[in-house]
PDB file of N, CA and C in Angstrom:
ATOM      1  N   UNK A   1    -125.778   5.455 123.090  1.00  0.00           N
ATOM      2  CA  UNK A   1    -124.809   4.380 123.272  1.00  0.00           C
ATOM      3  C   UNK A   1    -125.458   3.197 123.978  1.00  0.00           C
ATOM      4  N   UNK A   2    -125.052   2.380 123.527  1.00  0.00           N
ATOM      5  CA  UNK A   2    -125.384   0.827 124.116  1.00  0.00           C
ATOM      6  C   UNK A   2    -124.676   0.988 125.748  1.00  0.00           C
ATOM      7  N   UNK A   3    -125.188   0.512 126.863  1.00  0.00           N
ATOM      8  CA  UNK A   3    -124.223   0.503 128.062  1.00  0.00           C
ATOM      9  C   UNK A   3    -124.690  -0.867 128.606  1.00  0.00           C
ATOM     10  N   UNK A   4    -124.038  -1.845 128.694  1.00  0.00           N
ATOM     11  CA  UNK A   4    -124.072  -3.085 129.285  1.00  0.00           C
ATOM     12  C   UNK A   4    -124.175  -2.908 130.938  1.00  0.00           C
ATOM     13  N   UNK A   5    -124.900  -3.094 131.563  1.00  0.00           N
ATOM     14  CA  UNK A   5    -124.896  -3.609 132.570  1.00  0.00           C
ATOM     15  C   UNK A   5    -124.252  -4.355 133.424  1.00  0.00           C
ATOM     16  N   UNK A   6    -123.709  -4.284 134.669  1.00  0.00           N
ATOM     17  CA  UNK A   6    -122.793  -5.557 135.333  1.00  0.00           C
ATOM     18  C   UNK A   6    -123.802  -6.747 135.300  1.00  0.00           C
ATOM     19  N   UNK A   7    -123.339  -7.987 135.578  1.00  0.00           N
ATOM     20  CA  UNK A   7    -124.096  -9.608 135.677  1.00  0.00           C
ATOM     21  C   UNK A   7    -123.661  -9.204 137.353  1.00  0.00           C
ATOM     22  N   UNK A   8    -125.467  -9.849 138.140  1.00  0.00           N
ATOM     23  CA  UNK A   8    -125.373  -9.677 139.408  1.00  0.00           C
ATOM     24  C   UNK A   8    -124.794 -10.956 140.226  1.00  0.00           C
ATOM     25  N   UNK A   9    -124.258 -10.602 141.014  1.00  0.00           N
ATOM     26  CA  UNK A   9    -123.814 -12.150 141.893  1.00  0.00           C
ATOM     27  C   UNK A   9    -122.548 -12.472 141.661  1.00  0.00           C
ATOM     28  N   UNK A  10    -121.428 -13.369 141.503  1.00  0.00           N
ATOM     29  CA  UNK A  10    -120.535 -13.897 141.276  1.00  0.00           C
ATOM     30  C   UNK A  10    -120.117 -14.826 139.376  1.00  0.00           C
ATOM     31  N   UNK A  11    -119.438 -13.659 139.305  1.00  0.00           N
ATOM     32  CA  UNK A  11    -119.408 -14.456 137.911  1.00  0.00           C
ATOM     33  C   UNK A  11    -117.929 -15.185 137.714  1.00  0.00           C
ATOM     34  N   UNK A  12    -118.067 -15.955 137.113  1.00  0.00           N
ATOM     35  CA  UNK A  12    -116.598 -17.000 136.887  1.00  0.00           C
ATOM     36  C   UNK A  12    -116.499 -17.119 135.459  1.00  0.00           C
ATOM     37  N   UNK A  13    -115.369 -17.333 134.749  1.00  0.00           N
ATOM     38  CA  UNK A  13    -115.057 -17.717 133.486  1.00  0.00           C
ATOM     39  C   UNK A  13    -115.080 -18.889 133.023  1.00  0.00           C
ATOM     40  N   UNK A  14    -115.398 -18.905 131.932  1.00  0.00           N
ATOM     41  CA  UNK A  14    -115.016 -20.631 131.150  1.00  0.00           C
ATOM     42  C   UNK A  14    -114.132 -21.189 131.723  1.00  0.00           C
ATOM     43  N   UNK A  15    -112.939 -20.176 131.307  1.00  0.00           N
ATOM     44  CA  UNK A  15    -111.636 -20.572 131.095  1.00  0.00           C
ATOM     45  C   UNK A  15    -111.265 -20.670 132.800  1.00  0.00           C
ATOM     46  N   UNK A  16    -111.491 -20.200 133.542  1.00  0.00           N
ATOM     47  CA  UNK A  16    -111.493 -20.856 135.453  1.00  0.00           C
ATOM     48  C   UNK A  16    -111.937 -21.724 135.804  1.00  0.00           C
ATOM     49  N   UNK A  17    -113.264 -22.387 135.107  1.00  0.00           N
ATOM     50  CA  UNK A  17    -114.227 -23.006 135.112  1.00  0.00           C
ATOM     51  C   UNK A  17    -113.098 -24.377 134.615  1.00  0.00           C
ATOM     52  N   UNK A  18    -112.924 -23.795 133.542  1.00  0.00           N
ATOM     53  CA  UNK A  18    -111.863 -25.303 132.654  1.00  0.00           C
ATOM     54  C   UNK A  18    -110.715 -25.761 133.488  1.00  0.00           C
ATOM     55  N   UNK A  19    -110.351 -24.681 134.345  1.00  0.00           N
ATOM     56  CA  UNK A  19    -108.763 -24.397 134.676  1.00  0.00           C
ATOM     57  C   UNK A  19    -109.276 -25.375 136.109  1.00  0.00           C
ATOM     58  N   UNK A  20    -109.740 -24.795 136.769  1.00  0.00           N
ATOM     59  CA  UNK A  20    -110.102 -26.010 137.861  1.00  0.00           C
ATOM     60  C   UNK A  20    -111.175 -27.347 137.732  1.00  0.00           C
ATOM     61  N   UNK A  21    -111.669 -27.157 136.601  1.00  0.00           N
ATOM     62  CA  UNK A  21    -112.176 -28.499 136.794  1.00  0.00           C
ATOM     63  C   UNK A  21    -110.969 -29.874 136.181  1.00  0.00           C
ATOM     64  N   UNK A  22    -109.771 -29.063 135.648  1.00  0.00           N
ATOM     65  CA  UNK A  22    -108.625 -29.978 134.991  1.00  0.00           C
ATOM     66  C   UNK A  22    -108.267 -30.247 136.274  1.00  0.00           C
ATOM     67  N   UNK A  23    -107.899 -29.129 136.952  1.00  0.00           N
ATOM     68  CA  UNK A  23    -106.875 -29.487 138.105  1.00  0.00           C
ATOM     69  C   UNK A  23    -107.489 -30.299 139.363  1.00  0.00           C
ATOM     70  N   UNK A  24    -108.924 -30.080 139.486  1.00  0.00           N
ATOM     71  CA  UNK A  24    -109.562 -31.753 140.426  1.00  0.00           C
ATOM     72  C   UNK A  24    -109.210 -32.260 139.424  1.00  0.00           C
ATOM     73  N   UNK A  25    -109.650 -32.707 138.529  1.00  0.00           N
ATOM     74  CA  UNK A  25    -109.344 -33.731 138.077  1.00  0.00           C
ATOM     75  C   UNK A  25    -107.836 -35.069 137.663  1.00  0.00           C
ATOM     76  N   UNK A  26    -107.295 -33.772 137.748  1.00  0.00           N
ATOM     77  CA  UNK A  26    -105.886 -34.242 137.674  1.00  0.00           C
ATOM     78  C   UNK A  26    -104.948 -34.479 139.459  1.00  0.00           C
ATOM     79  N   UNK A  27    -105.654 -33.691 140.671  1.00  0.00           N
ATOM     80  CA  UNK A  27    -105.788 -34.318 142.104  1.00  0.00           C
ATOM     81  C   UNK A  27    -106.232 -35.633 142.124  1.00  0.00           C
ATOM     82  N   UNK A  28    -107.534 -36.068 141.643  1.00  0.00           N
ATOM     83  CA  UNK A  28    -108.203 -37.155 142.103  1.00  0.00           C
ATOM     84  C   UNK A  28    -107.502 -38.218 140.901  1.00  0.00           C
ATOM     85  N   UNK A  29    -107.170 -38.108 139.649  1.00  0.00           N
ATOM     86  CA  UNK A  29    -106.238 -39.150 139.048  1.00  0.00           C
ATOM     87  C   UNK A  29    -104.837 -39.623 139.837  1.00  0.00           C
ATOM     88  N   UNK A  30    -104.065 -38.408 140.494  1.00  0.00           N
ATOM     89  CA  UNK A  30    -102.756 -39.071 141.098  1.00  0.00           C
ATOM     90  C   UNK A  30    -102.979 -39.195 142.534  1.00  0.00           C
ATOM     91  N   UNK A  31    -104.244 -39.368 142.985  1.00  0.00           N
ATOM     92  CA  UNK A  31    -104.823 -39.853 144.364  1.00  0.00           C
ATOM     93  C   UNK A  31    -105.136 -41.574 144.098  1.00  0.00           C
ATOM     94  N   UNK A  32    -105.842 -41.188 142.893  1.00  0.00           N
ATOM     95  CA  UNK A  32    -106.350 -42.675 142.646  1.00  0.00           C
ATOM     96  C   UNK A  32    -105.060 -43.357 142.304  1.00  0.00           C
ATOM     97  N   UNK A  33    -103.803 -43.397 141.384  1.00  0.00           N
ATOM     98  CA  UNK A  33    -103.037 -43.541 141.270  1.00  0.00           C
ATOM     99  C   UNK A  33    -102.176 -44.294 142.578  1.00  0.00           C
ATOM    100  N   UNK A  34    -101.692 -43.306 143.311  1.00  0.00           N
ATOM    101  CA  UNK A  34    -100.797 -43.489 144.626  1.00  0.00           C
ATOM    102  C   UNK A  34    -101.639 -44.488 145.464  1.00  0.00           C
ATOM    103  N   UNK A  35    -103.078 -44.626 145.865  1.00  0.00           N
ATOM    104  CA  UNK A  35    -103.839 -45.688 146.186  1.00  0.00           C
ATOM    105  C   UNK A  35    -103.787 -46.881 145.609  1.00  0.00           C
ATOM    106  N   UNK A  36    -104.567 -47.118 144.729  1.00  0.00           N
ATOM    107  CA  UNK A  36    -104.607 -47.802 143.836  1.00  0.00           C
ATOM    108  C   UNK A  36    -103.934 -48.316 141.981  1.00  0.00           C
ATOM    109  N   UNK A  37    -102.577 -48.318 142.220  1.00  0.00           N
ATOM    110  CA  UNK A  37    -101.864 -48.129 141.010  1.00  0.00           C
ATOM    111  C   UNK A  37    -102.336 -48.755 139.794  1.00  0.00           C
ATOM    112  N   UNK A  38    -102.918 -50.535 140.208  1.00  0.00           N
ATOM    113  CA  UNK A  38    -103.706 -50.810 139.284  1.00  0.00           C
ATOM    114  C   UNK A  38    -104.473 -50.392 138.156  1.00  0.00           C
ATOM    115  N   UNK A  39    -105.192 -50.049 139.133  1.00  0.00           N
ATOM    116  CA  UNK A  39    -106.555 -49.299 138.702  1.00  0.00           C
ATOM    117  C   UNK A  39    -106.423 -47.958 138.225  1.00  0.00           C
ATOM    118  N   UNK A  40    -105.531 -47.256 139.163  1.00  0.00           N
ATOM    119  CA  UNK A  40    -105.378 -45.579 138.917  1.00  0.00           C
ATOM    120  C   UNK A  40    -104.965 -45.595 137.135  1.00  0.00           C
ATOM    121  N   UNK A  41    -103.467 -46.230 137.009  1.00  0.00           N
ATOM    122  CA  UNK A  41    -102.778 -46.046 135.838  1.00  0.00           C
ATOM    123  C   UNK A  41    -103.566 -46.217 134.708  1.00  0.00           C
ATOM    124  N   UNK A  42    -104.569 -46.996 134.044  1.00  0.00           N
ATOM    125  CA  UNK A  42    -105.408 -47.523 133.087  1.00  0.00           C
ATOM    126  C   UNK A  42    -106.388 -46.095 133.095  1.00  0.00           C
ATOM    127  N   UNK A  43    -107.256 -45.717 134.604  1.00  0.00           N
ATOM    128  CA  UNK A  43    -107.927 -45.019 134.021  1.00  0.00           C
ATOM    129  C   UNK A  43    -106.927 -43.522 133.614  1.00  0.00           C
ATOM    130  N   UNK A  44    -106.132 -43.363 134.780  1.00  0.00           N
ATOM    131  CA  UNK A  44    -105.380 -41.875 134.240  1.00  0.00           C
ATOM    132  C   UNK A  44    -104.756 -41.556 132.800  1.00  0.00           C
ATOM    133  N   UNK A  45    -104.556 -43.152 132.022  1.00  0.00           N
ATOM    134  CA  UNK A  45    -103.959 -42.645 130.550  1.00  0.00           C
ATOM    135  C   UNK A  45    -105.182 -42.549 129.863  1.00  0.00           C
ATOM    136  N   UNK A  46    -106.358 -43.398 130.146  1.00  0.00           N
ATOM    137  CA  UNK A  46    -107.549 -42.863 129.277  1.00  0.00           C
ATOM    138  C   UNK A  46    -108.021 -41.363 129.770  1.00  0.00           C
ATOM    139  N   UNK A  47    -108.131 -40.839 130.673  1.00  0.00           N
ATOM    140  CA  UNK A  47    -108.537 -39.779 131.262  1.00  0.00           C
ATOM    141  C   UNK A  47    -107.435 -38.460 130.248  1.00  0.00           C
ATOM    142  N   UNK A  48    -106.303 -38.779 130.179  1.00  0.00           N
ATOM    143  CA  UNK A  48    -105.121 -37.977 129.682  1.00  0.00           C
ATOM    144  C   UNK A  48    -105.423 -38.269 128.177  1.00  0.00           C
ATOM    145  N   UNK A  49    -105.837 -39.245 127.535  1.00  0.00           N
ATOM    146  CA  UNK A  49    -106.084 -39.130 126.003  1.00  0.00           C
ATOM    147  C   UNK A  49    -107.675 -38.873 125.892  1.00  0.00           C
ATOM    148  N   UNK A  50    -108.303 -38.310 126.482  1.00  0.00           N
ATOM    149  CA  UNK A  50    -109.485 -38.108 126.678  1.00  0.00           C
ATOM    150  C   UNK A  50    -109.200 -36.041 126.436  1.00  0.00           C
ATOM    151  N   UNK A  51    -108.435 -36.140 127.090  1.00  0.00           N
ATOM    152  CA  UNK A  51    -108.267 -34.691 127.238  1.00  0.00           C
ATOM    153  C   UNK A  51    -107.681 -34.172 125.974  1.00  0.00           C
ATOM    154  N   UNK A  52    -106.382 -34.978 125.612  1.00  0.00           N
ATOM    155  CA  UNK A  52    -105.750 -35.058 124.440  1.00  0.00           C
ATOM    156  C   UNK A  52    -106.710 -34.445 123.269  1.00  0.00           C
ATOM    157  N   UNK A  53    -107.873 -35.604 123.167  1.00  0.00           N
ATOM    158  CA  UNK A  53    -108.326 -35.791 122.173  1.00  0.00           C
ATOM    159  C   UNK A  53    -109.731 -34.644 122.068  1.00  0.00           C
ATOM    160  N   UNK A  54    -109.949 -34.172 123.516  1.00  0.00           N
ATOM    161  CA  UNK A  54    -111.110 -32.631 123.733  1.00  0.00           C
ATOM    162  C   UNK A  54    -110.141 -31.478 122.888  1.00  0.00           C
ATOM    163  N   UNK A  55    -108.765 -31.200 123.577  1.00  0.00           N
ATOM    164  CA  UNK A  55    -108.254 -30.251 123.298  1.00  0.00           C
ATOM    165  C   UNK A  55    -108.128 -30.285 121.581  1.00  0.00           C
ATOM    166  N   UNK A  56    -107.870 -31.341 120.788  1.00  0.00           N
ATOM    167  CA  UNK A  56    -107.761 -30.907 119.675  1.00  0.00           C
ATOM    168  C   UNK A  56    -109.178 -30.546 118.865  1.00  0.00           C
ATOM    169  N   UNK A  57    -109.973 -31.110 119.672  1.00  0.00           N
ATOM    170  CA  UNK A  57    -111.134 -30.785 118.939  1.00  0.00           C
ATOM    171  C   UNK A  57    -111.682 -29.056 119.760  1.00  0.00           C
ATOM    172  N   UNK A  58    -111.503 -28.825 120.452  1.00  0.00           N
ATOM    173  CA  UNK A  58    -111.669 -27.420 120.820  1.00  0.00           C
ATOM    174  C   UNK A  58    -110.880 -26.168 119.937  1.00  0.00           C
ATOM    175  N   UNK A  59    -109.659 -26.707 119.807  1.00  0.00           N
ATOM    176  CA  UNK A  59    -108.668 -25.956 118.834  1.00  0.00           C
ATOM    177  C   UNK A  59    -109.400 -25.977 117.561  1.00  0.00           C
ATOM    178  N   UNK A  60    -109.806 -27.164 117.108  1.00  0.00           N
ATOM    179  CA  UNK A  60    -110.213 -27.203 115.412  1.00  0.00           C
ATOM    180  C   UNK A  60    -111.646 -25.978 115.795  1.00  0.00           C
ATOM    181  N   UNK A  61    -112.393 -26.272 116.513  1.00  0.00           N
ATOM    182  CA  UNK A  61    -113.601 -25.499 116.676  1.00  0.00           C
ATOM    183  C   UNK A  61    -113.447 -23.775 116.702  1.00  0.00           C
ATOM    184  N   UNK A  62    -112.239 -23.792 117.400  1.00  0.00           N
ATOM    185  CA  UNK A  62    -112.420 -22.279 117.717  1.00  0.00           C
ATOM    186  C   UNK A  62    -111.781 -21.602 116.164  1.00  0.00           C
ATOM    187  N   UNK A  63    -110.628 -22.330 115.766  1.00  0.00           N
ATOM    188  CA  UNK A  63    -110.198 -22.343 114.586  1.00  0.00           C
ATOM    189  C   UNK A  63    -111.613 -21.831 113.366  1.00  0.00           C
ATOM    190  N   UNK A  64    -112.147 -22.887 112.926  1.00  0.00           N
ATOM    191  CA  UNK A  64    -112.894 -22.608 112.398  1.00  0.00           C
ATOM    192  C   UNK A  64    -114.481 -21.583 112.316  1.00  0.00           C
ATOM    193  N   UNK A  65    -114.425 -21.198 114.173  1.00  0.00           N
ATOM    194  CA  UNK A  65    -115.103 -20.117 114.209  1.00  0.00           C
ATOM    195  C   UNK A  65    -114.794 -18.792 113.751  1.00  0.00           C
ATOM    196  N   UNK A  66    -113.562 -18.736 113.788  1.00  0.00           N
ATOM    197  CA  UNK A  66    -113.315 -17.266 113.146  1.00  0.00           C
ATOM    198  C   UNK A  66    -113.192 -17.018 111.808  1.00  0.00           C
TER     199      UNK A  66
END
């Protein structure tokens, strides 16, 4: 039988990896925001169709991997 081995040290997931790097990111948009509304609002809707536009292309990808 094949027996995999544990990975040594601390391992983290993509998907934790994804999950908090959204959620700074989405802290420091309604920081920048509440500071600076100007400025915040312009970049937070590009930042939000930025994401928009990852997620559908992640969907088509995984889609077509299987």
């Amino acid at each position: 039988m094949n027996e995999v081995e544990p990975r040594e040290g601390i391992f983290i997931s993509r998907r934790a990896l994804l999950a908090l790097g959204s959620v700074g990111t989405g802290l420091f948009v309604a920081g920048l925001v509440l500071a600076f509304p100007r400025l915040g609002v312009p970049i937070g809707a590009g930042l939000a169709a930025a994401g928009l536009v990852l997620t559908a292309l992640m969907s088509l990808w995984q889609k077509s991997a299987r």
